[in-house]
N, C-alpha and C. Protein backbone atom coordinates (compact mmCIF):
# COMPACT_ATOMS: atom_id res chain seq x y z
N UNK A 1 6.38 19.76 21.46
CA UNK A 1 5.14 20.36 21.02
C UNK A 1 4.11 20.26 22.13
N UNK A 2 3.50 21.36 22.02
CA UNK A 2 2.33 21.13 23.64
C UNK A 2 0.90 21.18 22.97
N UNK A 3 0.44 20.49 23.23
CA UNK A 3 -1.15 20.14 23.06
C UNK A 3 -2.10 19.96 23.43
N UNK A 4 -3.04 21.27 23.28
CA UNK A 4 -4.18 21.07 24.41
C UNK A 4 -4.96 20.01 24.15
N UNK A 5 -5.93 19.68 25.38
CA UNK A 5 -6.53 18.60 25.73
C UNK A 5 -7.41 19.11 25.89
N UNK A 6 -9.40 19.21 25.45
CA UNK A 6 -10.06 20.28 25.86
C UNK A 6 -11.14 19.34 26.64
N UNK A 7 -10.85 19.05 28.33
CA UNK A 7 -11.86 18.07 28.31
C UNK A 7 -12.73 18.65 30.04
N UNK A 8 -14.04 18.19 30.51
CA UNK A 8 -14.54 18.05 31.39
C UNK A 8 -14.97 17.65 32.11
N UNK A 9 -16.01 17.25 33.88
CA UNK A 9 -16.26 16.30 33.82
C UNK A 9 -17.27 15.34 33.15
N UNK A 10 -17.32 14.33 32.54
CA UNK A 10 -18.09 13.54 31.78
C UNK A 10 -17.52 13.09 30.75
N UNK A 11 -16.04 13.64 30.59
CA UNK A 11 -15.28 12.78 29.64
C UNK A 11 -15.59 11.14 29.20
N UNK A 12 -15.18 10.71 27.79
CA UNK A 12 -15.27 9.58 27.92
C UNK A 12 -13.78 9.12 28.21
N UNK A 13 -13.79 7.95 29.32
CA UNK A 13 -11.57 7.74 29.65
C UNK A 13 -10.99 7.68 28.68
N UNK A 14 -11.70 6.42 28.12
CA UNK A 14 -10.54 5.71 26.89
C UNK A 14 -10.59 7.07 25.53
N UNK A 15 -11.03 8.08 25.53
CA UNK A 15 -11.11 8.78 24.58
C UNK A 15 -10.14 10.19 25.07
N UNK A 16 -9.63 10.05 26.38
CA UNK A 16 -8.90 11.19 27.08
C UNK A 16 -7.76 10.52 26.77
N UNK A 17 -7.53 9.09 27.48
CA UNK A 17 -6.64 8.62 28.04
C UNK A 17 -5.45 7.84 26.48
N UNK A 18 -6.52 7.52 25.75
CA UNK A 18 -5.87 6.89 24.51
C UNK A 18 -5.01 8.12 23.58
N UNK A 19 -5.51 9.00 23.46
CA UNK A 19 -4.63 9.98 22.47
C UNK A 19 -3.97 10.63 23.48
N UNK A 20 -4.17 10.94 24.39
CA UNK A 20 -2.95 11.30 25.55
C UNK A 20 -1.55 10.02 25.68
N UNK A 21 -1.93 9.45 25.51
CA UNK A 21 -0.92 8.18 25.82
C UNK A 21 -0.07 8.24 24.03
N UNK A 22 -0.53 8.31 23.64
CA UNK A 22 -0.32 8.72 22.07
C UNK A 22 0.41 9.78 21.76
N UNK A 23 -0.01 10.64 21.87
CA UNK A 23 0.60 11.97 21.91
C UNK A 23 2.16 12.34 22.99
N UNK A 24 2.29 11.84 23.67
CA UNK A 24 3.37 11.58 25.03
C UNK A 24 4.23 10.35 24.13
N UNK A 25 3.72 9.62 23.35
CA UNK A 25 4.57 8.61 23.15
C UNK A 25 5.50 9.20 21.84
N UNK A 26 4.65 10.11 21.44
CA UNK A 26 5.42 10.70 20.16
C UNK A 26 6.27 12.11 20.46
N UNK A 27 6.28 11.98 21.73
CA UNK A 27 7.25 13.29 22.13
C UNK A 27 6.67 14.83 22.23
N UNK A 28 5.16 14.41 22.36
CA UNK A 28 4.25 15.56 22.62
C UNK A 28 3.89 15.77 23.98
N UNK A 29 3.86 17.55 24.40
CA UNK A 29 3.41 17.29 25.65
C UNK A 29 2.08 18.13 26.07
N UNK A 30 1.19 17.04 25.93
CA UNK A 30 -0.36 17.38 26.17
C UNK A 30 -0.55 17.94 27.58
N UNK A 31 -1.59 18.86 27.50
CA UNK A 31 -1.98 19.48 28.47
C UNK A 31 -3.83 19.29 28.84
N UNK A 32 -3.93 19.60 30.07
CA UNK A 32 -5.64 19.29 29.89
C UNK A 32 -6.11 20.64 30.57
N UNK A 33 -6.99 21.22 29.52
CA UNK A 33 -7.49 22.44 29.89
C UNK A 33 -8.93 22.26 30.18
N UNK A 34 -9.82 22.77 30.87
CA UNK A 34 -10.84 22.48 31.32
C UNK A 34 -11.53 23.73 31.89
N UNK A 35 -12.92 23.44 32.31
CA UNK A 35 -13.67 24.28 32.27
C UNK A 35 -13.62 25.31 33.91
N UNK A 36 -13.01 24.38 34.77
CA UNK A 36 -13.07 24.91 36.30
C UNK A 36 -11.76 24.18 36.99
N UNK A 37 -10.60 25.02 37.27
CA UNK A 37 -9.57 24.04 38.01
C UNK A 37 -9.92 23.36 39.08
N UNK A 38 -8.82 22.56 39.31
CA UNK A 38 -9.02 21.49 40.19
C UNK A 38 -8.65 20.39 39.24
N UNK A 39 -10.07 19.10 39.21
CA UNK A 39 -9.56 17.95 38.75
C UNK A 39 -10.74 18.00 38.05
N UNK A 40 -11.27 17.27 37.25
CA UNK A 40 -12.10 16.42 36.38
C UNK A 40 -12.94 14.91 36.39
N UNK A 41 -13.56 14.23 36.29
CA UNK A 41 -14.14 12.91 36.49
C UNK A 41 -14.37 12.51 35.22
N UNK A 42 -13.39 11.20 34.88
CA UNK A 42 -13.97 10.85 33.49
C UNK A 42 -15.17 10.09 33.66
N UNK A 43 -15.39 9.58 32.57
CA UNK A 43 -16.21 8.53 32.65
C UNK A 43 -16.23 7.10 31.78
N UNK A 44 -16.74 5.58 32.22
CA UNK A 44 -16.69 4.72 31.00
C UNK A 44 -17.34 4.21 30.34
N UNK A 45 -18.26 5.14 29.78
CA UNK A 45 -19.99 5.63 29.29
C UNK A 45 -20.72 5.78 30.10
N UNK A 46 -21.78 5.46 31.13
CA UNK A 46 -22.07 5.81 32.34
C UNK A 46 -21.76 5.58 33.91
N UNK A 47 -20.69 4.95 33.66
CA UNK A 47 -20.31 4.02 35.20
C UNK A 47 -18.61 5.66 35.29
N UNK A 48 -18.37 5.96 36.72
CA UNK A 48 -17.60 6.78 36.77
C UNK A 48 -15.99 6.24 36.40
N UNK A 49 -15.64 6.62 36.76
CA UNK A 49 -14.02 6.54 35.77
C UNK A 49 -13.01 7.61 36.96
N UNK A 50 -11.63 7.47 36.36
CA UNK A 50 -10.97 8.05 36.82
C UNK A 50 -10.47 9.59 36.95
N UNK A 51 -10.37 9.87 38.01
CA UNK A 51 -9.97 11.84 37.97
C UNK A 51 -8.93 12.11 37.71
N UNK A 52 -9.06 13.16 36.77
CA UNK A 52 -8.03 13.54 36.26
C UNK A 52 -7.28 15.07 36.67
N UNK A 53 -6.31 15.23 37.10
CA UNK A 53 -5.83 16.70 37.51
C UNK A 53 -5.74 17.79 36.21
N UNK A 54 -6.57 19.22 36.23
CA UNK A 54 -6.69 20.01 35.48
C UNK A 54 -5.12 20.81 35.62
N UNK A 55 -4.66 21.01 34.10
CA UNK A 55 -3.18 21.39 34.33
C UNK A 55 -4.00 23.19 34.11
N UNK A 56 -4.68 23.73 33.42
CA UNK A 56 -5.22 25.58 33.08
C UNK A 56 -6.54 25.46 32.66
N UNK A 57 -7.51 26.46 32.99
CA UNK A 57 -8.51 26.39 32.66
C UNK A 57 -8.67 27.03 31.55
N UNK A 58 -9.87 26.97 30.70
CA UNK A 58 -9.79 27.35 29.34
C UNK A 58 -10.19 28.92 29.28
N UNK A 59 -10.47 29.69 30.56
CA UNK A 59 -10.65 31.50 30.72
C UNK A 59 -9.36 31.72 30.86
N UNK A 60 -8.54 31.00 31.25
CA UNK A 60 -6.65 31.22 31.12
C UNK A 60 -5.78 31.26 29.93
N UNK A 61 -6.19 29.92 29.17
CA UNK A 61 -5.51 29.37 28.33
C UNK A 61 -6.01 30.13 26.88
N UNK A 62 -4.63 30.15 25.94
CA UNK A 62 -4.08 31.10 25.06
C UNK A 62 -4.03 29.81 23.88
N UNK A 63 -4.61 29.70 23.21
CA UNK A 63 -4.27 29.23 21.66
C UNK A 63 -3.29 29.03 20.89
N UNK A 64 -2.79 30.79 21.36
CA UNK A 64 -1.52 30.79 21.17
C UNK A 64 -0.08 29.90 21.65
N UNK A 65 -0.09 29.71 22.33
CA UNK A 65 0.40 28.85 23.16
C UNK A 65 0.57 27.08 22.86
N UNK A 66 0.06 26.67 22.21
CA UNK A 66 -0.08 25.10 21.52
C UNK A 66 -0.35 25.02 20.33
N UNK A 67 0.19 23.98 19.92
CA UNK A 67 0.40 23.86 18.51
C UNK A 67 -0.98 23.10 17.71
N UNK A 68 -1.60 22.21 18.81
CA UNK A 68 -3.09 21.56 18.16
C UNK A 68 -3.51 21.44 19.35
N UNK A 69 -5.05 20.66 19.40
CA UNK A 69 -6.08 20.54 19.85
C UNK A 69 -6.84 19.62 19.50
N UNK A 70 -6.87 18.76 21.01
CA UNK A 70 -8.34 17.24 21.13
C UNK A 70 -9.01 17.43 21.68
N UNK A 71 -10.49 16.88 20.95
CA UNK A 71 -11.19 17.42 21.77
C UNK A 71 -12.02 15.96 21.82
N UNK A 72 -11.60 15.05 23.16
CA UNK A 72 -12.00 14.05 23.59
C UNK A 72 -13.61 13.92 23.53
N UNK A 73 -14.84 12.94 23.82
CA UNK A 73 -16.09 12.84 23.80
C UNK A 73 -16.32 12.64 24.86
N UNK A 74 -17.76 11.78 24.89
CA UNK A 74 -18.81 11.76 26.48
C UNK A 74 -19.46 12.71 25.94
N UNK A 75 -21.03 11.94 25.92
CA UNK A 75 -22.17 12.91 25.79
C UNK A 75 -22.24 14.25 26.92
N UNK A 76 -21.85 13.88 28.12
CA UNK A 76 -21.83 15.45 29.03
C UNK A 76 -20.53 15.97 28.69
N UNK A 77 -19.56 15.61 28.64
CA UNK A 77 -17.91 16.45 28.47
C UNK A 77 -18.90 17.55 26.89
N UNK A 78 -19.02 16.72 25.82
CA UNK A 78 -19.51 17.72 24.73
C UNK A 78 -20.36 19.08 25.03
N UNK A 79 -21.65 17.91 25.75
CA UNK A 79 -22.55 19.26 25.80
C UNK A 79 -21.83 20.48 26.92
N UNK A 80 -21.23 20.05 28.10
CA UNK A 80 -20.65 21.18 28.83
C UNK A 80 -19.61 21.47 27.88
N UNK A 81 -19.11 21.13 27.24
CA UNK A 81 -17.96 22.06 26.82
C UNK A 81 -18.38 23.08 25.88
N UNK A 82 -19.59 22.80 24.94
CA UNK A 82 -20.24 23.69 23.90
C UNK A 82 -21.08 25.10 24.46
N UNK A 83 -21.09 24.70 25.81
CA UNK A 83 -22.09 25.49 26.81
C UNK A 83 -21.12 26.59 27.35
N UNK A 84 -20.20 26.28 27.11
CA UNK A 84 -19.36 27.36 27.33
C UNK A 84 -18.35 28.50 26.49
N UNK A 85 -18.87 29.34 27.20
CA UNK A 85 -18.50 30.46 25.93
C UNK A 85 -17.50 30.84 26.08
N UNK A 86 -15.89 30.49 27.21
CA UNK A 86 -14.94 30.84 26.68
C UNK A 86 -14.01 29.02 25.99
N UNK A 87 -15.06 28.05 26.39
CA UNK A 87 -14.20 27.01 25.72
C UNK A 87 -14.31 27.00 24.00
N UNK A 88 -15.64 27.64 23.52
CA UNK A 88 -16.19 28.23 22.04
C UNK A 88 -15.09 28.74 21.16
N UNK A 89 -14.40 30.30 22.59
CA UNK A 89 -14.10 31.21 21.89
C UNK A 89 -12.43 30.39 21.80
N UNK A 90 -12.26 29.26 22.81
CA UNK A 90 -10.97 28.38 22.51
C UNK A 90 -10.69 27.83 21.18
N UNK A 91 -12.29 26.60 21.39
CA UNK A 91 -11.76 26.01 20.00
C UNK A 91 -11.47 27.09 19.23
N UNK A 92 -12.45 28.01 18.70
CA UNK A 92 -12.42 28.86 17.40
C UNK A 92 -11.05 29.44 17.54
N UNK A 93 -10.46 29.73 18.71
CA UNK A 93 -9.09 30.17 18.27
C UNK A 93 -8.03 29.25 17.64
N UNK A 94 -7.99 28.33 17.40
CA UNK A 94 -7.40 27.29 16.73
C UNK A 94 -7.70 27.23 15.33
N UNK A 95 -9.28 27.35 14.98
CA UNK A 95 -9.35 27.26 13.51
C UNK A 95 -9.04 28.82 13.17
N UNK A 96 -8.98 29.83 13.46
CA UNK A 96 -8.41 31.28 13.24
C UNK A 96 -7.39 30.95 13.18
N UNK A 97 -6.40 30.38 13.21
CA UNK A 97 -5.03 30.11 13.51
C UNK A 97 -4.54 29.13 12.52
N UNK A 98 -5.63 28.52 11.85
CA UNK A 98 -4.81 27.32 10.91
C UNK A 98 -4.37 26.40 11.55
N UNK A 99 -4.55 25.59 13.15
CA UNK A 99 -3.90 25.01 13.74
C UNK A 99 -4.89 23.43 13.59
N UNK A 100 -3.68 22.72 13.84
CA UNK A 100 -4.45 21.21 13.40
C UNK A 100 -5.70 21.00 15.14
N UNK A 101 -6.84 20.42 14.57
CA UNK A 101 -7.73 19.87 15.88
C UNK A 101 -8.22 18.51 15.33
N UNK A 102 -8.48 17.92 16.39
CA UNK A 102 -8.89 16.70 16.22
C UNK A 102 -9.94 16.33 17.11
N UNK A 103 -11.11 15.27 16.72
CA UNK A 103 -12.25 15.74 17.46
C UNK A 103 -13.09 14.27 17.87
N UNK A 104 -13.23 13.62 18.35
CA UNK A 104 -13.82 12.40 18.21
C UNK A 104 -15.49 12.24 19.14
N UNK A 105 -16.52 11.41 18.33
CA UNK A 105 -17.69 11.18 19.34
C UNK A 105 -18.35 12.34 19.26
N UNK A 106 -18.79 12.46 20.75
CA UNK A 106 -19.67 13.94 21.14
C UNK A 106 -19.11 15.19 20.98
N UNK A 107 -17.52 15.30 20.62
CA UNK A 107 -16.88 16.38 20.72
C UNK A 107 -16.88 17.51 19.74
N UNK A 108 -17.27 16.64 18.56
CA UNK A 108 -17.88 18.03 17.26
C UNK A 108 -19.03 18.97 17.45
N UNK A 109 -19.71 18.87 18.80
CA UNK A 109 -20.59 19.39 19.16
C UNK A 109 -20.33 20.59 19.33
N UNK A 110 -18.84 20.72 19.49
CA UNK A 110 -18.18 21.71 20.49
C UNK A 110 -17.54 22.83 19.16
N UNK A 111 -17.34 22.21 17.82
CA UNK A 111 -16.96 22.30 16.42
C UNK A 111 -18.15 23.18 15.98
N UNK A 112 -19.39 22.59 16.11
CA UNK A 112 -20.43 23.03 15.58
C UNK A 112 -21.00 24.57 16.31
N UNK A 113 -21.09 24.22 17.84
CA UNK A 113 -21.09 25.56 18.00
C UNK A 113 -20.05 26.95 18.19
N UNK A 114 -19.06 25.98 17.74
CA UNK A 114 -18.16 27.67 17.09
C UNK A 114 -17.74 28.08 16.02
N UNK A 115 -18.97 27.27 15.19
CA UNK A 115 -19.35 27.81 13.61
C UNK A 115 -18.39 27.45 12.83
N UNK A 116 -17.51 26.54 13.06
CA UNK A 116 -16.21 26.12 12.17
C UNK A 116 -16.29 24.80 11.22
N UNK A 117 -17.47 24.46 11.23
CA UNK A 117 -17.89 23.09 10.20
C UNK A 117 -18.27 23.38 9.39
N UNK A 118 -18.70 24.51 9.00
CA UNK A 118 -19.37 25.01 7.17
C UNK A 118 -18.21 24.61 6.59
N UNK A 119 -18.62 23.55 5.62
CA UNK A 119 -18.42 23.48 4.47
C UNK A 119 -17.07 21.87 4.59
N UNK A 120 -16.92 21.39 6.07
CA UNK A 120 -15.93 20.49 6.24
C UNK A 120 -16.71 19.45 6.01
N UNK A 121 -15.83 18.45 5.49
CA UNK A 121 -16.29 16.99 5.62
C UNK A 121 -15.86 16.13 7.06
N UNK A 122 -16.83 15.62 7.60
CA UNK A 122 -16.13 15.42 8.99
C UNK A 122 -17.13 14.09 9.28
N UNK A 123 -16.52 13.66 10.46
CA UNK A 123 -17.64 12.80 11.14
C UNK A 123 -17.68 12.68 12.81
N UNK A 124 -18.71 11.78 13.53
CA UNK A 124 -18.86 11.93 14.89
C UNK A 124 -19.84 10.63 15.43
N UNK A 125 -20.19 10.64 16.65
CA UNK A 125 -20.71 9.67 17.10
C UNK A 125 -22.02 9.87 16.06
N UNK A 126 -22.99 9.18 15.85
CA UNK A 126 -23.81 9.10 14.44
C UNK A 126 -25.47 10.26 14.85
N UNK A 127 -25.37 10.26 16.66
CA UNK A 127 -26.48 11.05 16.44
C UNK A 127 -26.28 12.50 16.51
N UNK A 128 -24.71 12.77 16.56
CA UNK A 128 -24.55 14.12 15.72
C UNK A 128 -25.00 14.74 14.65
N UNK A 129 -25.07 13.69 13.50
CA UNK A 129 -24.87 13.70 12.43
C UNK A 129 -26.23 14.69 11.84
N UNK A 130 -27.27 15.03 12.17
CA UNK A 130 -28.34 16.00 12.05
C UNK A 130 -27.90 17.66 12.43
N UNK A 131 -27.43 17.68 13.59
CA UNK A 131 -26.82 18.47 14.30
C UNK A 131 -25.84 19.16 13.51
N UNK A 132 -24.94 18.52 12.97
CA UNK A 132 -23.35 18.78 11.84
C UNK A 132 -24.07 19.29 10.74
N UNK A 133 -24.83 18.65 9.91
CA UNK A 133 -25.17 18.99 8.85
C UNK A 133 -25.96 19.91 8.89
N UNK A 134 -26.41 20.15 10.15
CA UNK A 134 -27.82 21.69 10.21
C UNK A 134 -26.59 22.51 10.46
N UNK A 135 -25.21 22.43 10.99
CA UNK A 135 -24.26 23.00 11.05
C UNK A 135 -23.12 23.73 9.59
N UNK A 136 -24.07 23.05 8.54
CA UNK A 136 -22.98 22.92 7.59
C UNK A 136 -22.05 22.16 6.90
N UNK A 137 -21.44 20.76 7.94
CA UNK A 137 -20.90 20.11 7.48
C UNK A 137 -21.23 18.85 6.43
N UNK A 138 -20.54 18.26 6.03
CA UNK A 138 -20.63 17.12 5.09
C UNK A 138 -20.74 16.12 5.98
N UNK A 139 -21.44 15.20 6.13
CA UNK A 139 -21.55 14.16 7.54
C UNK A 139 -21.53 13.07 6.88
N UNK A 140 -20.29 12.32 7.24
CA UNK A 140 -19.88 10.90 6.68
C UNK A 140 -19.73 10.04 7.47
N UNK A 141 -20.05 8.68 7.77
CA UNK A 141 -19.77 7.44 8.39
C UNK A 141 -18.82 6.67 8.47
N UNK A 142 -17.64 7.60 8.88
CA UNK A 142 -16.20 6.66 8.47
C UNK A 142 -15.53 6.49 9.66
N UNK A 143 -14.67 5.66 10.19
CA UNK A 143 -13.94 5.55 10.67
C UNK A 143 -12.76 6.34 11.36
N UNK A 144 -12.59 7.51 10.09
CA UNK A 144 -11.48 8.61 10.51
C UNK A 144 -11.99 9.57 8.94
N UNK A 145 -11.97 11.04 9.22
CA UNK A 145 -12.27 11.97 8.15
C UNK A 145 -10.66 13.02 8.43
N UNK A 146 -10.18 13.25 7.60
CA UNK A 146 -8.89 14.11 7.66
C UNK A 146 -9.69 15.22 6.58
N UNK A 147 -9.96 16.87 7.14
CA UNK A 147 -10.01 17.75 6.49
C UNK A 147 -9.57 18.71 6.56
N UNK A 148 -8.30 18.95 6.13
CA UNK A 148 -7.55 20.01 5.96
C UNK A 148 -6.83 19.39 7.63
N UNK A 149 -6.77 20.87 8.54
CA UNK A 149 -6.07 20.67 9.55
C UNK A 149 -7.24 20.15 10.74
N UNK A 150 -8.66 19.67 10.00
CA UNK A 150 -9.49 19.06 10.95
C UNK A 150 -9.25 17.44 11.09
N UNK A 151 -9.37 16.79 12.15
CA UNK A 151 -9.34 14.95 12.23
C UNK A 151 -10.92 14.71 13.04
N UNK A 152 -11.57 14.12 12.65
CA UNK A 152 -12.43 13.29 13.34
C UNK A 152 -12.89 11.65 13.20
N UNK A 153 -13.35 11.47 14.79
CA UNK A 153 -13.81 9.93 14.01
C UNK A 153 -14.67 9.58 14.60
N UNK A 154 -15.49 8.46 15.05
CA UNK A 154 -16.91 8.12 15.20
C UNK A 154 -16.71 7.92 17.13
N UNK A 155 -16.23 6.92 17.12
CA UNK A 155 -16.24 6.24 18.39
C UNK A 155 -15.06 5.65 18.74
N UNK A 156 -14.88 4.78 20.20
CA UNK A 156 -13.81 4.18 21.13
C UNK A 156 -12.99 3.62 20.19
N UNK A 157 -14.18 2.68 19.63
CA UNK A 157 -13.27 1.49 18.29
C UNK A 157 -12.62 1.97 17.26
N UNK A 158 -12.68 3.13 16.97
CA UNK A 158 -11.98 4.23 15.72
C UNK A 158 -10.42 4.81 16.83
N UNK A 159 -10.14 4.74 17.67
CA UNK A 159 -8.97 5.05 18.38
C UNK A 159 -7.90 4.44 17.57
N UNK A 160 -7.60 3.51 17.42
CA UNK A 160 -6.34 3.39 16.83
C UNK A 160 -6.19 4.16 15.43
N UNK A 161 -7.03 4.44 14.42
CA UNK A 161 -7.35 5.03 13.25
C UNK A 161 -6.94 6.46 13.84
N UNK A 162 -7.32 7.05 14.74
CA UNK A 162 -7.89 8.70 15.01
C UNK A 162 -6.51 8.85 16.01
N UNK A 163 -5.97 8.04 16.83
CA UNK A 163 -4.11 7.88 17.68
C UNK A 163 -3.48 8.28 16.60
N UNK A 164 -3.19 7.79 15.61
CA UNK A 164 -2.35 7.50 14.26
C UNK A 164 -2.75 8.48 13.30
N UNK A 165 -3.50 9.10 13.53
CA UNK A 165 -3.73 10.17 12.44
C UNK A 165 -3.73 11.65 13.10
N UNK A 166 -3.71 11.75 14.37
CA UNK A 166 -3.00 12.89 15.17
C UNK A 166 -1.87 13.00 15.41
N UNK A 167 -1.51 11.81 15.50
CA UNK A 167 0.15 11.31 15.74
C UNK A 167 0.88 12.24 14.37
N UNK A 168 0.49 11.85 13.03
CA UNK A 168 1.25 12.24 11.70
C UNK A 168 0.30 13.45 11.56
N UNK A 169 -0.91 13.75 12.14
CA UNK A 169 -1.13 15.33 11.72
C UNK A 169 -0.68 16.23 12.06
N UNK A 170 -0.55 16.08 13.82
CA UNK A 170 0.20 16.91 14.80
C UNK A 170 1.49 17.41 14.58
N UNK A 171 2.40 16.03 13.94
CA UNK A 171 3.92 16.34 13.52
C UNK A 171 4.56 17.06 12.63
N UNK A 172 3.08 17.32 11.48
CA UNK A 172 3.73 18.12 10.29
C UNK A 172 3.50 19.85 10.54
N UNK A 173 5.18 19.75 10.60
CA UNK A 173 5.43 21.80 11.10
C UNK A 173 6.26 21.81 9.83
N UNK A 174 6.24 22.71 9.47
CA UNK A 174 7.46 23.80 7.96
C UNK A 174 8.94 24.12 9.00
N UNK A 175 9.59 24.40 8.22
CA UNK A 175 10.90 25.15 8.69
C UNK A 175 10.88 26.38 9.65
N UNK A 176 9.85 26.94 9.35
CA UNK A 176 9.66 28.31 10.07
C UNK A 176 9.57 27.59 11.47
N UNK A 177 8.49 26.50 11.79
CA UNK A 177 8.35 26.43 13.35
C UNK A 177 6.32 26.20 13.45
N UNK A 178 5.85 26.93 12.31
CA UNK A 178 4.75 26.98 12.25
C UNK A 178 4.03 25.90 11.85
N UNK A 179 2.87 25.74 12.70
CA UNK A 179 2.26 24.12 12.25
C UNK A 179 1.41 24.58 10.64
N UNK A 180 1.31 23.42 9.82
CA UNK A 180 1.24 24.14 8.54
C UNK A 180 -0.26 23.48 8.31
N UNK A 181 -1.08 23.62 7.42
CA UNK A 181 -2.20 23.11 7.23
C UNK A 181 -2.10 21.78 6.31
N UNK A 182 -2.40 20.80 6.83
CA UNK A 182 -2.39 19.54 5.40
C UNK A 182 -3.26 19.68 4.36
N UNK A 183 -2.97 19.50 3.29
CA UNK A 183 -3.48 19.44 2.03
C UNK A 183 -5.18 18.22 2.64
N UNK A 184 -6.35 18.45 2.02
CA UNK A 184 -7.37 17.14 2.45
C UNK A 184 -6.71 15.66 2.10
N UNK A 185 -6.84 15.14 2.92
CA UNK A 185 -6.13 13.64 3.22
C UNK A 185 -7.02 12.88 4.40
N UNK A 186 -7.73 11.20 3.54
CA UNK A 186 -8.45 10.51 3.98
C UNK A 186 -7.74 9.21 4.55
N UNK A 187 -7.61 8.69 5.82
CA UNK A 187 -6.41 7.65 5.78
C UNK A 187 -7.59 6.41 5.92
């Protein structure tokens, strides 16, 4: 299964690097799409972090093409990624598609501006949470929110919760081949 990675520079690491390591361990093979090829600079909240090599940029990359979608945090990875109008017209191709995404921290920012949170229950780093709900969404303080084929969760310390719940969201495909939508499920 291939899975985009939707990240830039200002990533947060442990929020690239943890569900990537996750996703590879479960026999997935993540990809990192990004805003300008080349490489990327994470970050480990403000101190720099490690570069990461861009495998397609997101004016390339096809929706079609992968089965889900993370969309890692870092207050700059969010806001550049929302700022861009073909990473927008990315995410949204995923929720057109019924395809599972998963979203953690600053990264619902990126949710919100491609109009796909009306009416979800979701959550995010907490000073989203004005932002989401002027968006539409239901804004909850949890740990991990499973809605429908959406996953989100707050922060770093929610990784093992938000690993483990992409891990078993990502995996559920039907017979056909097609990734299927989960019924709402709170873990």
């Amino acid at each position: 299964m291939k899975v985009a990675v939707l990240a830039t520079d200002g990533v947060e690491q442990v929020e690239l690097d943890r569900p990537w390591q996750a996703l590879e361990e479960a026999g997935a093979q993540p990809e990192l799409v990004a805003l300008e090829s080349g490489t990327i600079t994470a970050f480990n909240h403000l101190d720099r972090g490690d570069t990461k090599k861009v495998d397609t940029t997101v004016g390339t990359a096809d929706p079609d093409e992968y089965a889900a979608l993370v969309l890692p945090g870092g207050v700059a990875n969010g806001d550049f990624v929302r700022a861009d109008a073909d990473a927008v017209a990315f995410v949204k191709g995923f929720f057109d598609a019924g395809k599972p995404v998963a979203a953690i921290c600053h990264a619902p920012w990126v949710l919100a501006e491609a109009d796909v949170v009306r009416g979800r229950r979701m959550t995010s780093w907490p000073s989203l949470q004005t932002d989401l709900c002027n968006a539409g969404a239901e804004w909850v303080d949890e740990e991990l929110v499973v809605d429908g084929n959406l996953t989100t969760s707050r922060k770093p310390d929610d990784l093992d919760a938000f690993c483990a719940a992409i891990v078993e969201q990502f995996a559920q495909e039907p017979a056909d081949g097609d990734v299927r939508q989960r019924a709402d499920v709170d873990a």
